[in-house]
C-alpha atoms as a PDB file:
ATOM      1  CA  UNK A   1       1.227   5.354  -1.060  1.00  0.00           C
ATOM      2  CA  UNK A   2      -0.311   7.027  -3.878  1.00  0.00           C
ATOM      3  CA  UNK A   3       1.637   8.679  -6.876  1.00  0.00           C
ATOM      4  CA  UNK A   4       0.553  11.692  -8.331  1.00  0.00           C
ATOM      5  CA  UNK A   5       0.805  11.436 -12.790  1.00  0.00           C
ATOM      6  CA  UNK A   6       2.106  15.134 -12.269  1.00  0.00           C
ATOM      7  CA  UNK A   7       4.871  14.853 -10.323  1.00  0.00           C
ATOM      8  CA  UNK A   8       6.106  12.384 -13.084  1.00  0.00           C
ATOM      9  CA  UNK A   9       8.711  13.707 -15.190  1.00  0.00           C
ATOM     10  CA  UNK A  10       8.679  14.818 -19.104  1.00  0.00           C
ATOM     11  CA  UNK A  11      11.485  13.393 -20.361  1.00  0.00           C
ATOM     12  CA  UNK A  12      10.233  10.044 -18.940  1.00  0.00           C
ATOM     13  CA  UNK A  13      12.125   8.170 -16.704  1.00  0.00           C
ATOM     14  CA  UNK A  14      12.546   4.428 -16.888  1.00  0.00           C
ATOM     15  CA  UNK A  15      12.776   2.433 -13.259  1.00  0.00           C
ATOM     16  CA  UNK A  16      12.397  -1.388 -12.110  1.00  0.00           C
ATOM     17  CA  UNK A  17       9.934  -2.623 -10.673  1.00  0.00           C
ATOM     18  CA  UNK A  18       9.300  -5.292  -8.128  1.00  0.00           C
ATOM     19  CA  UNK A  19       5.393  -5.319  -8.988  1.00  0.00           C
ATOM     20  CA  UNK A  20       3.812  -8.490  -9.649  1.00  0.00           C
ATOM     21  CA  UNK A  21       2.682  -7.722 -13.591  1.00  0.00           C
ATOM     22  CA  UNK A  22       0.524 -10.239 -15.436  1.00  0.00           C
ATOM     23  CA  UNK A  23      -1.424 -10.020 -18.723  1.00  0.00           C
ATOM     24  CA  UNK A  24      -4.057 -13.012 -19.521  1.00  0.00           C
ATOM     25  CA  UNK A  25      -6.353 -13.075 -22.761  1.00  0.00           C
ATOM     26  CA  UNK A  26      -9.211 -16.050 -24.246  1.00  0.00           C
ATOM     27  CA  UNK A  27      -7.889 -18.095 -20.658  1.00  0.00           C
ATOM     28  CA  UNK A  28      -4.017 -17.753 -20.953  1.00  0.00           C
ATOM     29  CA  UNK A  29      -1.364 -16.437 -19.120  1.00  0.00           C
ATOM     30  CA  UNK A  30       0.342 -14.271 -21.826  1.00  0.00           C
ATOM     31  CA  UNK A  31       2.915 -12.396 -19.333  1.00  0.00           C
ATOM     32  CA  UNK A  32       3.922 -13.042 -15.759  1.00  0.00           C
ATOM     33  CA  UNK A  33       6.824 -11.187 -14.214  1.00  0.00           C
ATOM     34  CA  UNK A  34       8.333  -9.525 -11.592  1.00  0.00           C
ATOM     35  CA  UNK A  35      11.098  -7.974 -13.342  1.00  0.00           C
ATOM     36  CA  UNK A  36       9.469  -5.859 -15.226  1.00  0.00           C
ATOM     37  CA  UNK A  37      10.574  -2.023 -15.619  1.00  0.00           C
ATOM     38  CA  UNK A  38       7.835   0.726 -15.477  1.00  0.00           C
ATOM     39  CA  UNK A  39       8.412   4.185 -17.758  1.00  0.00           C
ATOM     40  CA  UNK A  40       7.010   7.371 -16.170  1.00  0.00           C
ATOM     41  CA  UNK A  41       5.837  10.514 -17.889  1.00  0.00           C
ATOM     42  CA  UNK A  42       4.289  13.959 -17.134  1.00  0.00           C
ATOM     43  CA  UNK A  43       0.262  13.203 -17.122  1.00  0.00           C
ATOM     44  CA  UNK A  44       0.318   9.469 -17.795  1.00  0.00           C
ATOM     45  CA  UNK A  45       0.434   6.411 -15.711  1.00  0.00           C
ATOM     46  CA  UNK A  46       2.899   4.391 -15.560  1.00  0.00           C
ATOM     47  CA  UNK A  47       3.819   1.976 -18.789  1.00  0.00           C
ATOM     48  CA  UNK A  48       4.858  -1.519 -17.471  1.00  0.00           C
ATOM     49  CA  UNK A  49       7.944  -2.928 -19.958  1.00  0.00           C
ATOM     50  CA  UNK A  50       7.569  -6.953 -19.688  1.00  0.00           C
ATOM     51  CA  UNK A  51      11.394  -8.949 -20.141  1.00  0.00           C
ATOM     52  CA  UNK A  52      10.738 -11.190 -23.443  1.00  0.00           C
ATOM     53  CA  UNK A  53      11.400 -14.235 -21.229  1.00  0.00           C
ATOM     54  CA  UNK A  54       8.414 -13.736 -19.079  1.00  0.00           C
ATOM     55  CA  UNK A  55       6.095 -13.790 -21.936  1.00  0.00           C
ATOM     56  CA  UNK A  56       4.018 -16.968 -22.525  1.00  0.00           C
ATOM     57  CA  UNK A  57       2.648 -16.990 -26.019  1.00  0.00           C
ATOM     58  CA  UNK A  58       4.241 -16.800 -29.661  1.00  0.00           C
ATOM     59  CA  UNK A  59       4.812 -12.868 -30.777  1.00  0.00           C
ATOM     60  CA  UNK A  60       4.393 -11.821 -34.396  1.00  0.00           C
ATOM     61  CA  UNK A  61       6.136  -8.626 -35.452  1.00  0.00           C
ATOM     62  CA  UNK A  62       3.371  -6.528 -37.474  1.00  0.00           C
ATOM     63  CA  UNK A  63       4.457  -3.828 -40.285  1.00  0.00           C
ATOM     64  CA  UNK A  64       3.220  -1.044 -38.215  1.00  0.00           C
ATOM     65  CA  UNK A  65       5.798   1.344 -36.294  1.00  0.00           C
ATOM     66  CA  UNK A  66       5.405   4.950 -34.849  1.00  0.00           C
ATOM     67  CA  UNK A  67       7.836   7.067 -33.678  1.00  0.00           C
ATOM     68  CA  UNK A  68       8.006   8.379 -29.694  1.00  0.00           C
ATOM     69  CA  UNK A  69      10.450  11.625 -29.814  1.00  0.00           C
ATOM     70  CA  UNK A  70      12.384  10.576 -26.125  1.00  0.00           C
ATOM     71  CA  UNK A  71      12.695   6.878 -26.570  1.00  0.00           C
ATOM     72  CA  UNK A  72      13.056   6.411 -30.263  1.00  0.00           C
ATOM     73  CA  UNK A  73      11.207   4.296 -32.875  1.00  0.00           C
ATOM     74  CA  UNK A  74       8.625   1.101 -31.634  1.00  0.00           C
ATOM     75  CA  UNK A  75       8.522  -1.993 -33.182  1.00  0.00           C
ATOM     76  CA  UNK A  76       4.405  -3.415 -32.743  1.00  0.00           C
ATOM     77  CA  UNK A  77       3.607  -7.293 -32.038  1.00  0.00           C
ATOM     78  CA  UNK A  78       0.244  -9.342 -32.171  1.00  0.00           C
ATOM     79  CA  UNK A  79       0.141 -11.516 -29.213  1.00  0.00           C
ATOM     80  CA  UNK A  80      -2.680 -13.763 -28.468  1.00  0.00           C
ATOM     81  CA  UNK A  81      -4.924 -12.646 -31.173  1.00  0.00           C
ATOM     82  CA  UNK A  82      -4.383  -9.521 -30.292  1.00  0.00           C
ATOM     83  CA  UNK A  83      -3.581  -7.110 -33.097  1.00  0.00           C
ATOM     84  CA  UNK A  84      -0.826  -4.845 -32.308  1.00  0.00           C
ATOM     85  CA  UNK A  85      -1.507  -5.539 -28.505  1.00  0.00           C
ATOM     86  CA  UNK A  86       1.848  -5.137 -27.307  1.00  0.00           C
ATOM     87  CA  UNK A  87       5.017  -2.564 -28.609  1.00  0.00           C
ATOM     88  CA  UNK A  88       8.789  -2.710 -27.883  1.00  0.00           C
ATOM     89  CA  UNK A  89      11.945  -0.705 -28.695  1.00  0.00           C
ATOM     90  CA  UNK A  90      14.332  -2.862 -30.325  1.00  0.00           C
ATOM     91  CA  UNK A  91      16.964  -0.265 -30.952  1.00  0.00           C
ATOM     92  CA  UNK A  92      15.817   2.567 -28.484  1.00  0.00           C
ATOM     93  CA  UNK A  93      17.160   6.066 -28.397  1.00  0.00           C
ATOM     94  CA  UNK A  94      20.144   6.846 -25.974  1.00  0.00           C
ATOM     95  CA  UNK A  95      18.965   6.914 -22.127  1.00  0.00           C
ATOM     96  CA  UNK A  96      16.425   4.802 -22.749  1.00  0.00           C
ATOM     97  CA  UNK A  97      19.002   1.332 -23.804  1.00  0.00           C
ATOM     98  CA  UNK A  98      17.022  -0.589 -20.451  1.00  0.00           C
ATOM     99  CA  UNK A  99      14.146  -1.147 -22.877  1.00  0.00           C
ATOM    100  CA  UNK A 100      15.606  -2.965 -25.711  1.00  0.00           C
ATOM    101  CA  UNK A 101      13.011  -5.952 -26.399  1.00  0.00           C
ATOM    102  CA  UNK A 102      11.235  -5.453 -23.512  1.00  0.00           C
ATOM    103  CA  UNK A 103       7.438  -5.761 -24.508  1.00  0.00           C
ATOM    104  CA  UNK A 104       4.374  -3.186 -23.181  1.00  0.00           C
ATOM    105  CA  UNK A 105       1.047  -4.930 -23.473  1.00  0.00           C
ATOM    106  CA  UNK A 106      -2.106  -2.235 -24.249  1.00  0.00           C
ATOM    107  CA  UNK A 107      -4.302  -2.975 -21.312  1.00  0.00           C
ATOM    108  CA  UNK A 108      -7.547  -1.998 -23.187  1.00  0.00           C
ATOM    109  CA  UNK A 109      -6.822  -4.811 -25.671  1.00  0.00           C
ATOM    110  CA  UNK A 110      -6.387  -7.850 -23.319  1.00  0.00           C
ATOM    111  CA  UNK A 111      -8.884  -9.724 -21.327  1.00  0.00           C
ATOM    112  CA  UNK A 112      -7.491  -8.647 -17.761  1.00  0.00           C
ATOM    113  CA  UNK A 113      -4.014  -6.813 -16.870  1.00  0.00           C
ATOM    114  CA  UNK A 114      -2.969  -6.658 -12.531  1.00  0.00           C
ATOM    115  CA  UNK A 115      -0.387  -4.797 -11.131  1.00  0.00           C
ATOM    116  CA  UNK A 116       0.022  -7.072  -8.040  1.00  0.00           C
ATOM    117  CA  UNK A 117      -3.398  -8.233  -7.874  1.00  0.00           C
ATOM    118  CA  UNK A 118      -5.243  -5.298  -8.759  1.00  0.00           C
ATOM    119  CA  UNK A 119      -6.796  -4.951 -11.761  1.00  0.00           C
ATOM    120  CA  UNK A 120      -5.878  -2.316 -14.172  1.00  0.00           C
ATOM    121  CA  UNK A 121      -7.804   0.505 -15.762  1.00  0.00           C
ATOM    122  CA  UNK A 122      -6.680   1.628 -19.118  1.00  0.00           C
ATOM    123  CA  UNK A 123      -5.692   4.611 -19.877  1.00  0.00           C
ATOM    124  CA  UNK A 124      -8.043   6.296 -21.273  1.00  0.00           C
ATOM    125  CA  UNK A 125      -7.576   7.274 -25.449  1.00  0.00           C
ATOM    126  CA  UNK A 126      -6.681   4.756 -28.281  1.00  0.00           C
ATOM    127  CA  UNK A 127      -3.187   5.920 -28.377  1.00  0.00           C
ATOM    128  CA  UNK A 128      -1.943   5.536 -25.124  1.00  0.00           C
ATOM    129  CA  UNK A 129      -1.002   2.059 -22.916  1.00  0.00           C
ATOM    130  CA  UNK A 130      -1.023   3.219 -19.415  1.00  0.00           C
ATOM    131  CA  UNK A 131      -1.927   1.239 -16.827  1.00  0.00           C
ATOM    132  CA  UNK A 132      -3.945   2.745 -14.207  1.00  0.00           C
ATOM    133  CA  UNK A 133      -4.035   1.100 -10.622  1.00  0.00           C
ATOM    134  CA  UNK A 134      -5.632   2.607  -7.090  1.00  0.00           C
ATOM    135  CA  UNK A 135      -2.929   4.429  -6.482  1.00  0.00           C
ATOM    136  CA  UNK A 136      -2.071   6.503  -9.300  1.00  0.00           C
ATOM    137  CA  UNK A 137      -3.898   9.964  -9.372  1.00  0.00           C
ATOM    138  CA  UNK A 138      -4.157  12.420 -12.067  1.00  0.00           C
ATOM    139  CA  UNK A 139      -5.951  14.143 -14.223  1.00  0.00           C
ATOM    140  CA  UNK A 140      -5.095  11.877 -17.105  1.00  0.00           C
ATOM    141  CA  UNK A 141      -3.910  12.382 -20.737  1.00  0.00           C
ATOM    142  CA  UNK A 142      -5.926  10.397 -23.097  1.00  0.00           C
ATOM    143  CA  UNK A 143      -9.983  11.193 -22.890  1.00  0.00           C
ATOM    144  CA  UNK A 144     -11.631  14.056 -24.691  1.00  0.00           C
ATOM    145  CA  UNK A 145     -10.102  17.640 -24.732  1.00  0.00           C
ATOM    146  CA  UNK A 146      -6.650  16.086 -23.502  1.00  0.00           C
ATOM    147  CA  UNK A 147      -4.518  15.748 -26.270  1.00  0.00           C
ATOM    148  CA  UNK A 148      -3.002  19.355 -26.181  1.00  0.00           C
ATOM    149  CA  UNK A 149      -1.978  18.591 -22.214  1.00  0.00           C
END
């Protein structure tokens, strides 16, 4: 079954997810889960949210934060070597209290990302950290001349 990015809603909605959702960088398993929760906005695949438990390798909190105006202010991690690979809400904004700690991994930043076996495309833009699979359709947000979508 395919999903169509616009028939996602804006505010985003937050859902589990029994998808098999694994991260690996330099030869590691740095998440495996399948209790992860998946948020869904207007234009932009799906964001996988990864419980802390399920993640493999030491985090390290950076300095950096920025501020998303439905789900409230995000805390950024280096995982793996990865600069600011991965972002949580550790105090989220009401409605969205199912993501406290859970951690989103940019997929452009890691070695290899699967959504049950598949691997994923990045969304496309520095900014975003959607994961793109075969069955998500669009037009995406991200590339060139996108930004004002």
């Amino acid at each position: 079954m395919t999903e169509s990015v616009w028939d996602y809603p804006r505010p985003p909605r937050v859902e589990r997810t029994a998808r098999h959702i694994v991260v690996r960088h330099a030869g590691q398993i740095v998440a495996d889960t399948r209790a992860a929760l998946r948020v869904l906005e207007t234009s932009h695949p799906p964001v996988y949210y990864v419980p802390p438990a399920d993640v493999a390798v030491p985090l390290q909190p950076t300095p950096h934060q920025t501020f998303c105006e439905f789900k409230g202010v995000a805390t950024y991690w280096d995982v793996a070597g990865v600069a600011g690979g991965a972002w949580s809400y550790e105090e989220p904004a009401s409605g969205y209290e199912g993501l406290r700690g859970m951690l989103a991994f940019y997929p452009s930043r890691f070695d290899e990302c699967t959504v049950d076996g598949e691997r994923v495309t990045p969304q496309p833009g520095d900014f975003y950290g959607g994961w793109l699979t075969s069955d998500i359709t669009g037009p995406i947000k991200g590339g060139p001349g996108t930004l004002g979508w």
